[in-house]
Protein backbone atom coordinates (compact mmCIF):
# COMPACT_ATOMS: atom_id res chain seq x y z
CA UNK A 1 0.00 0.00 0.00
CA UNK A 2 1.18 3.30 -0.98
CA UNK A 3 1.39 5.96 1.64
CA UNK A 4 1.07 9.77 0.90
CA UNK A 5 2.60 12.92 3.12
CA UNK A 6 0.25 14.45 5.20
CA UNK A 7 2.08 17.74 4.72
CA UNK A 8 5.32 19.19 3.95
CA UNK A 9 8.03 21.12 6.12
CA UNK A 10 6.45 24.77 6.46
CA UNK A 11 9.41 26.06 7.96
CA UNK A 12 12.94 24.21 7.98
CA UNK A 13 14.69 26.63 10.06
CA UNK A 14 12.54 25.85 12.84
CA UNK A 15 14.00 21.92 12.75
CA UNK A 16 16.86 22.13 15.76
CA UNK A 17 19.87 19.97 14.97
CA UNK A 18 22.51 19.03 17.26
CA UNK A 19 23.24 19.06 20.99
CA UNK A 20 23.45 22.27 23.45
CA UNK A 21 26.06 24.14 25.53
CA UNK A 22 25.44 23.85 29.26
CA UNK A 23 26.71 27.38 30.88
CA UNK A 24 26.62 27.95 34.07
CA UNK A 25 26.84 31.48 36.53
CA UNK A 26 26.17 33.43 39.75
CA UNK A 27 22.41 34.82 40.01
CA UNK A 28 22.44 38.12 37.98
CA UNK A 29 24.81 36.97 35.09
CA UNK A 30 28.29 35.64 33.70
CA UNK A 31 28.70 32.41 32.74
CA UNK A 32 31.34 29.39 32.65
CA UNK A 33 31.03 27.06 29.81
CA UNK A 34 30.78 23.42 31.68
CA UNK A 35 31.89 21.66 29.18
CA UNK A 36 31.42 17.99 27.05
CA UNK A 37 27.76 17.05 28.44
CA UNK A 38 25.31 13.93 27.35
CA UNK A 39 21.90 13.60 27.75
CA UNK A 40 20.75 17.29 27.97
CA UNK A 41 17.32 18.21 28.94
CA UNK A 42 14.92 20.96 29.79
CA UNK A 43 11.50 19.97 31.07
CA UNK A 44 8.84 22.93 32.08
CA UNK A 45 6.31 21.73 34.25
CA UNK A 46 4.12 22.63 36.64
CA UNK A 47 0.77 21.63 38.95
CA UNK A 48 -2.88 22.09 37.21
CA UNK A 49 -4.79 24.53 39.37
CA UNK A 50 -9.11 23.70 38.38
CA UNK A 51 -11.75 25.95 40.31
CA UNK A 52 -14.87 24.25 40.13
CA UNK A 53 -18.66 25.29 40.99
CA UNK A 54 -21.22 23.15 42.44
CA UNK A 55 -23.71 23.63 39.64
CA UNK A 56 -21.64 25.47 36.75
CA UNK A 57 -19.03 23.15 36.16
CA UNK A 58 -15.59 24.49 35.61
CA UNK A 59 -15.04 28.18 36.87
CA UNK A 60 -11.16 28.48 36.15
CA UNK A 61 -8.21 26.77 35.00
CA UNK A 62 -4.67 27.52 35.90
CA UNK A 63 -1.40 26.61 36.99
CA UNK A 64 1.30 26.43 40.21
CA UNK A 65 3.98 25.42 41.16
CA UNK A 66 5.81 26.47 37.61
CA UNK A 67 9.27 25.50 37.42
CA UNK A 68 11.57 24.14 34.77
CA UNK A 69 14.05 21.16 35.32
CA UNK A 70 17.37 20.99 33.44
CA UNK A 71 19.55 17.99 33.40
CA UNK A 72 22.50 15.98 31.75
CA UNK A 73 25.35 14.08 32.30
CA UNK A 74 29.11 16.14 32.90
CA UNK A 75 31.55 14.40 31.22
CA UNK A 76 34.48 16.85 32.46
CA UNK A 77 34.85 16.79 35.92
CA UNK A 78 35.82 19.90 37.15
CA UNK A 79 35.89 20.53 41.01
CA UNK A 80 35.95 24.51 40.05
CA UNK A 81 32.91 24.19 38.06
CA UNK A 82 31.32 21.90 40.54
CA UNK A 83 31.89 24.47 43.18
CA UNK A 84 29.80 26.98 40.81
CA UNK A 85 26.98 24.62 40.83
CA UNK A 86 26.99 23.40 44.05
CA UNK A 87 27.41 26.87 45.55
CA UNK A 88 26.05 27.52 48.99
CA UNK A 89 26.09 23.67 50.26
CA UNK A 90 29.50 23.15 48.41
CA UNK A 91 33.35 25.15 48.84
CA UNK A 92 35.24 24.89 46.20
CA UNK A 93 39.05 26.14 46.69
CA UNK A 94 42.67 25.87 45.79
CA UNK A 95 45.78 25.23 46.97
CA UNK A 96 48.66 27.03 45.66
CA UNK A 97 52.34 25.34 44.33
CA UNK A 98 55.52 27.42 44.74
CA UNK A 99 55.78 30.53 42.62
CA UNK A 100 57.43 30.65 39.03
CA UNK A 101 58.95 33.21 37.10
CA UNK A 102 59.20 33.42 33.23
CA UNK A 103 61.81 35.96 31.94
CA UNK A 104 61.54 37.16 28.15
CA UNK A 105 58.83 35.48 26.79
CA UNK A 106 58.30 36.79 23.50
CA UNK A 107 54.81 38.27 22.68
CA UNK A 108 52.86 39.56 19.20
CA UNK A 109 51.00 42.94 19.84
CA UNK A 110 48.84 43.29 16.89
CA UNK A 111 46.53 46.36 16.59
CA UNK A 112 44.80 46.81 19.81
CA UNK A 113 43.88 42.77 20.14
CA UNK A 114 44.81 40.72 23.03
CA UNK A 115 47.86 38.54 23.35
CA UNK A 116 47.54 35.71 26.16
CA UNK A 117 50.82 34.79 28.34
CA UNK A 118 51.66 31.05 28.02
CA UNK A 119 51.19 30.55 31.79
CA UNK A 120 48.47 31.52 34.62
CA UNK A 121 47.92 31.96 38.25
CA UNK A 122 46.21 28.75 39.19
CA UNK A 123 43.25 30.89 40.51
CA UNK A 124 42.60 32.90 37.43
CA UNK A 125 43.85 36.29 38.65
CA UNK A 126 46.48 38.26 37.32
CA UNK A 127 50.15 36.97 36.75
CA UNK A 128 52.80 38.62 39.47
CA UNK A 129 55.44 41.86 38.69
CA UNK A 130 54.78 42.25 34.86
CA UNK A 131 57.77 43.80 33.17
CA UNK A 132 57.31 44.33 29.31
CA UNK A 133 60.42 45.35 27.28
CA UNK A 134 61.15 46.00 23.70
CA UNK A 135 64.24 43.46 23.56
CA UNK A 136 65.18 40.57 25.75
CA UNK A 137 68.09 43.26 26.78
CA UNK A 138 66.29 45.53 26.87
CA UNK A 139 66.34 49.36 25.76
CA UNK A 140 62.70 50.40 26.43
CA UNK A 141 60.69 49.20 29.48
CA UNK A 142 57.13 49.85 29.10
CA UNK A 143 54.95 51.64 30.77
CA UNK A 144 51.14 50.11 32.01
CA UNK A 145 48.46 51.86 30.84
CA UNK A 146 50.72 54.19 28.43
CA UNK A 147 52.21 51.62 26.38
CA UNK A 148 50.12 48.64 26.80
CA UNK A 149 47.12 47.47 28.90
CA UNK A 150 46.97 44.09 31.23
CA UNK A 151 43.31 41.89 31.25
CA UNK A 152 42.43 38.67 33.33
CA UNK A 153 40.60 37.13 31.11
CA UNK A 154 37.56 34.64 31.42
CA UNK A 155 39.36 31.34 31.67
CA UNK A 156 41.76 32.68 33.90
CA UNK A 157 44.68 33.82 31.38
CA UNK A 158 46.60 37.02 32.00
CA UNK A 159 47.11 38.64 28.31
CA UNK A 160 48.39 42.07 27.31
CA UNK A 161 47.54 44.17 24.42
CA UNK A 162 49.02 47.80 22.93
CA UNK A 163 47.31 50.77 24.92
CA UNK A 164 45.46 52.80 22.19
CA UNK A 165 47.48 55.57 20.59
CA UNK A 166 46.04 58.74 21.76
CA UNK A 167 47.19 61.30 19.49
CA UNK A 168 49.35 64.41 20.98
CA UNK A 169 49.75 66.35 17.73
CA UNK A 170 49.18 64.99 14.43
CA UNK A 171 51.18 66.39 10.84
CA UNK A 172 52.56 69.78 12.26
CA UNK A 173 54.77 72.46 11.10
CA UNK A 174 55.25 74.05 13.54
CA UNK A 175 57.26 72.02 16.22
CA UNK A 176 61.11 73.17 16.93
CA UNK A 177 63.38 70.62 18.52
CA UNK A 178 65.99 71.77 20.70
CA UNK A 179 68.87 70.42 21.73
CA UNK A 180 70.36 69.98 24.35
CA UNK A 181 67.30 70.77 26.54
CA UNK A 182 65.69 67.93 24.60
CA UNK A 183 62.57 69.45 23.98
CA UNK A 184 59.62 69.24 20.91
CA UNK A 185 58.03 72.76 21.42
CA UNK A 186 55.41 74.00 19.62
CA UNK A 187 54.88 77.45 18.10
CA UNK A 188 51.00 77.46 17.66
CA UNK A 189 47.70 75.89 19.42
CA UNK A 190 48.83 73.44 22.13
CA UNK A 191 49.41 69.68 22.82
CA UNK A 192 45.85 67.73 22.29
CA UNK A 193 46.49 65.54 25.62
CA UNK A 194 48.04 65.21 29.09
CA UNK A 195 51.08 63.50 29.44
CA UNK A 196 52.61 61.92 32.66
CA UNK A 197 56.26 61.66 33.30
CA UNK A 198 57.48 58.32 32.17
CA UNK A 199 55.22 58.26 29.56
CA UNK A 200 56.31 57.00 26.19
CA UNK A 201 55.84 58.95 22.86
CA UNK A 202 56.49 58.00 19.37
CA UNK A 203 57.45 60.85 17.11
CA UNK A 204 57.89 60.86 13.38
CA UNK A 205 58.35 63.36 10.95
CA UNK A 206 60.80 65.31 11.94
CA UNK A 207 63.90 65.84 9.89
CA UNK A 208 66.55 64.51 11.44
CA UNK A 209 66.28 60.74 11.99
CA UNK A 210 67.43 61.07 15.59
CA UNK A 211 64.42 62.74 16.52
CA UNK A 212 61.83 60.42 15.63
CA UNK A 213 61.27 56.91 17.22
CA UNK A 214 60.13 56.15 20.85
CA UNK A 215 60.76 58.99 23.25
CA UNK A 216 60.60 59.03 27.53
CA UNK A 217 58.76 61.94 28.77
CA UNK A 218 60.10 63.79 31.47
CA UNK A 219 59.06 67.34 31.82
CA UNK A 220 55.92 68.55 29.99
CA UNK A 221 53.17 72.28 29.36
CA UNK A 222 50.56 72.12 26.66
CA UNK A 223 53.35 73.79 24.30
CA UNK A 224 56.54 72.16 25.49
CA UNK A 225 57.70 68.36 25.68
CA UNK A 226 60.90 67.21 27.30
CA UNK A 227 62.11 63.92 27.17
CA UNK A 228 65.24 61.64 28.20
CA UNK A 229 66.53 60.60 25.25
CA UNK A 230 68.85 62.66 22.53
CA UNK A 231 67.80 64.93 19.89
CA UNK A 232 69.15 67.22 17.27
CA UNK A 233 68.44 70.68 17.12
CA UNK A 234 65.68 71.75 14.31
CA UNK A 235 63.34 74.60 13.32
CA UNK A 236 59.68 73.59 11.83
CA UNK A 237 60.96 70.96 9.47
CA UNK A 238 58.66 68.53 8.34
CA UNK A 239 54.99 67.65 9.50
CA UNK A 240 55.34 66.12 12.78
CA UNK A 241 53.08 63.48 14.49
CA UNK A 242 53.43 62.47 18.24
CA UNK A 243 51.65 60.25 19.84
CA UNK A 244 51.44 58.45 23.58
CA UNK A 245 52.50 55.35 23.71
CA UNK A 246 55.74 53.38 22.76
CA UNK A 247 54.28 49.93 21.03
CA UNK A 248 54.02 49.74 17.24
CA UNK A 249 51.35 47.38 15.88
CA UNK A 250 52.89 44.09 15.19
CA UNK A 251 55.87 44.43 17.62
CA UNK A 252 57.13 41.97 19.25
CA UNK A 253 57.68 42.86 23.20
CA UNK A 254 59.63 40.82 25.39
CA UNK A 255 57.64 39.99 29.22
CA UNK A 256 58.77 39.03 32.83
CA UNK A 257 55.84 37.99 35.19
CA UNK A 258 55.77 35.46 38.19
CA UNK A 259 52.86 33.02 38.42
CA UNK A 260 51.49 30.53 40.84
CA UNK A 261 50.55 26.90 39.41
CA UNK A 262 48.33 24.85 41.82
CA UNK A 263 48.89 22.13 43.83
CA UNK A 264 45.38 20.93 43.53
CA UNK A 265 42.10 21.43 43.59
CA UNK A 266 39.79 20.82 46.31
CA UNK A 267 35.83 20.74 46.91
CA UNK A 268 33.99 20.29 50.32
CA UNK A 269 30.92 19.24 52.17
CA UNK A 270 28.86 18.96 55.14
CA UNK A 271 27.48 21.75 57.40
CA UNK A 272 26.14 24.33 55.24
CA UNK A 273 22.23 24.12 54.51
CA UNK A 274 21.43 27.05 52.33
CA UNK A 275 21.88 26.63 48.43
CA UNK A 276 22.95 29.93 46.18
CA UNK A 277 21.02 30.74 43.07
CA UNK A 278 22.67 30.34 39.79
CA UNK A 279 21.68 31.42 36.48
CA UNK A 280 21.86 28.87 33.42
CA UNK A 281 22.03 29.17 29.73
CA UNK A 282 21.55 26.44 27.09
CA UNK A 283 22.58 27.16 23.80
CA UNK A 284 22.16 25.12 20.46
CA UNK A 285 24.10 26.47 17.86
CA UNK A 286 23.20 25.43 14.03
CA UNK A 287 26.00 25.15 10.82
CA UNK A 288 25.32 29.09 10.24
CA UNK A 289 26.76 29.59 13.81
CA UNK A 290 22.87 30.92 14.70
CA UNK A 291 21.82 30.37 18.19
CA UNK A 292 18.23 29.06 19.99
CA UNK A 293 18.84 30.11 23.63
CA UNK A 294 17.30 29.19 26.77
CA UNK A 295 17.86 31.07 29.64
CA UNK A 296 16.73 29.91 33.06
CA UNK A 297 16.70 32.87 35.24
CA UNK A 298 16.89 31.66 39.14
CA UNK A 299 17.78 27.78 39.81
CA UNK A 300 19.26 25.67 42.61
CA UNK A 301 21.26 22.71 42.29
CA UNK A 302 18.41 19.54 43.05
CA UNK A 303 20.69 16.55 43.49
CA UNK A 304 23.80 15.87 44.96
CA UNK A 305 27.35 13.80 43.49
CA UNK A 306 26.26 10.24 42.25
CA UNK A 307 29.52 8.88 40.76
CA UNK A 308 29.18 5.79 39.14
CA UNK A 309 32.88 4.53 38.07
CA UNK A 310 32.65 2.32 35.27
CA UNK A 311 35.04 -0.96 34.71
CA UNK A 312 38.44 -0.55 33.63
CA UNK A 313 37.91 -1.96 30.21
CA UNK A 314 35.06 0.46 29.60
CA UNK A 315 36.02 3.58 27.52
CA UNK A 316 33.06 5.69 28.21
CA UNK A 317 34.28 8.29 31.05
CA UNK A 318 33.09 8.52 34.61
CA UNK A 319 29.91 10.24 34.47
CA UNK A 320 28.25 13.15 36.71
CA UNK A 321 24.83 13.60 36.69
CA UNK A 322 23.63 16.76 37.52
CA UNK A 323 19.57 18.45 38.21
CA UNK A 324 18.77 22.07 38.19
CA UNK A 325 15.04 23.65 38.96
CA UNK A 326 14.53 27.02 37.68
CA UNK A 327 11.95 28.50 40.31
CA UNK A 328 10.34 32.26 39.65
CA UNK A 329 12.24 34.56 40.16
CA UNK A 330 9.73 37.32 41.92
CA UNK A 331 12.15 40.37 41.22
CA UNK A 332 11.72 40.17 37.12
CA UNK A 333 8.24 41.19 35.91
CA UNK A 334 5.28 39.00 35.59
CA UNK A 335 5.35 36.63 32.65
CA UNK A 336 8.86 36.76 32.61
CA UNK A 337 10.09 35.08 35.74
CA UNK A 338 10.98 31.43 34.82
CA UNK A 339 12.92 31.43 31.53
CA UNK A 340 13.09 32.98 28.11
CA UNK A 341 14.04 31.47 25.08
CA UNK A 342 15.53 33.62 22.22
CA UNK A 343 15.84 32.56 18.66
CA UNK A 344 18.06 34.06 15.89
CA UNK A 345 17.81 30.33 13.61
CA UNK A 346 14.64 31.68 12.71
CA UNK A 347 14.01 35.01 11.98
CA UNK A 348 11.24 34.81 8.39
């Protein structure tokens, strides 16, 4: 017997392919990504409310009790991120290993992106006594925050990147360079920002060769700039540009830091009764790198470890089971308390 479709695919954006990304973060927002997870799921229930009359039949329906009830299976085991989830009945902490220092490790600065160091604190804050140089002898220290700017980054990584070049005078005429004061003064207007001493210019355009290139600040009016380094004596040659701070795009900088591996990791229990809200987001991402989000506002941890070790000739890894319940969250507005879901796969 032939069979015939009962219809056809009215929308195939709307078909959701593929698995989710479990994040996980403290009430009110950031997340951690949690990692390789099986079995993902996200159930919204709740309890059937029915007013009934005596002699009309059914006066009202509605609902209580809402909540929604994510779960799947962690297949990396990680005692920070099971401190995030457990928080409030669970302390997750470190202990520290003897201090390290790296000396010259070479690092790209392109344009203004960030350039991570090859090593981290243990804890994810910022590497120890930061010295960036332009040369493994170095000629020019830099200067934080004139030259270059530090960030701890999300997964714990200390990186550095070139602080943007704020422009002190750009294609003038009218700059004479004095020597042996060591001064760039400037016959008309003024300088277009404030320097500090120790700051780093770069200057280019002058005439002689000597008095371009990366200069030290160290005496400074909105007319007159004095720096450390040697210059030749010129009047108004050239168009001159200056601007703070010493990194060119695409250098290569040379840095010293100190840095604190771990010893291990550790994760406690027993005693403490009163569980922490967390906020979660599930993400499913499709080949077009277009996302269907689910974000649970308010949920608490509903189950605790149940580690099941498998056999030592089984390949599968040690699995970790984990609940969430989203519960309402009274502090967002009415009808939007639970969870949202946000779709950019299908936009028609």
């Amino acid at each position: 017997m032939a069979y015939s479709q009962a219809t056809t695919i009215q929308d195939a954006k709307t078909i959701r392919i593929g698995s989710v990304k479990l994040e996980i973060g403290p009430y009110g927002g950031g997340y951690t990504d949690v990692g390789a997870l099986v079995d993902a799921s996200f159930v919204h229930s709740w309890d059937d409310v029915t007013v009934k009359s005596d002699n009309a039949g059914i006066i009202e329906e509605g609902i209580t009790n809402e909540i929604v009830t994510v779960s799947g299976v962690w297949q990396e085991i990680n005692v920070a991120n099971l401190g995030l989830a457990f928080a409030g009945i669970g302390t997750a902490d470190t202990v520290a290993a003897a201090p390290e220092s790296i000396t010259d490790e070479a690092v790209v600065v392109n344009d203004y992106d960030l350039s991570e160091f090859t090593y981290k604190n243990g804890d994810g804050s910022e590497v120890d006594s930061i010295v960036v140089a332009d040369a493994a002898t170095a000629v020019i220290t830099y200067v934080r925050d004139c030259d270059y700017v530090v960030v701890t980054k999300a997964n714990g990584n200390t990186a550095i990147a070139r602080a943007f070049a704020t422009p002190i005078v750009t294609a003038s005429g009218d700059i004479t360079v004095a020597t042996p004061a060591l001064t760039y003064a400037l016959g008309a207007g003024a300088y277009l920002d404030n320097l500090a001493i120790g700051d780093h210019i770069i200057v280019s355009g002058c005439a002689e060769s000597g008095n371009n290139g990366v200069k030290t600040v160290t005496a400074f009016t909105d007319t007159l700039i004095t720096v450390a380094e040697a210059c030749t004596g010129e009047v108004e040659t050239g168009t001159v540009t200056i601007t703070r701070g010493g990194i060119a795009t695409g250098a290569t900088v040379y840095a010293d830091y100190n840095y604190t591996p771990l010893a291990s990791r550790t994760i406690t229990f027993g005693g403490l009764t009163s569980k922490t809200a967390r906020i979660l987001r599930l993400t499913n991402t499709n080949v077009a790198g277009l996302t269907w989000i689910m974000l649970v506002h308010k949920a608490y941890i509903n189950a605790g470890l149940n580690l099941q070790f498998p056999a030592d000739d089984d390949r599968n890894p040690l699995p970790c089971p984990v609940t969430f319940v989203g519960k309402i969250d009274v502090l967002r507005a009415s009808g939007d308390q639970l969870f949202n879901i946000t779709d950019t796969q299908d936009t028609d």
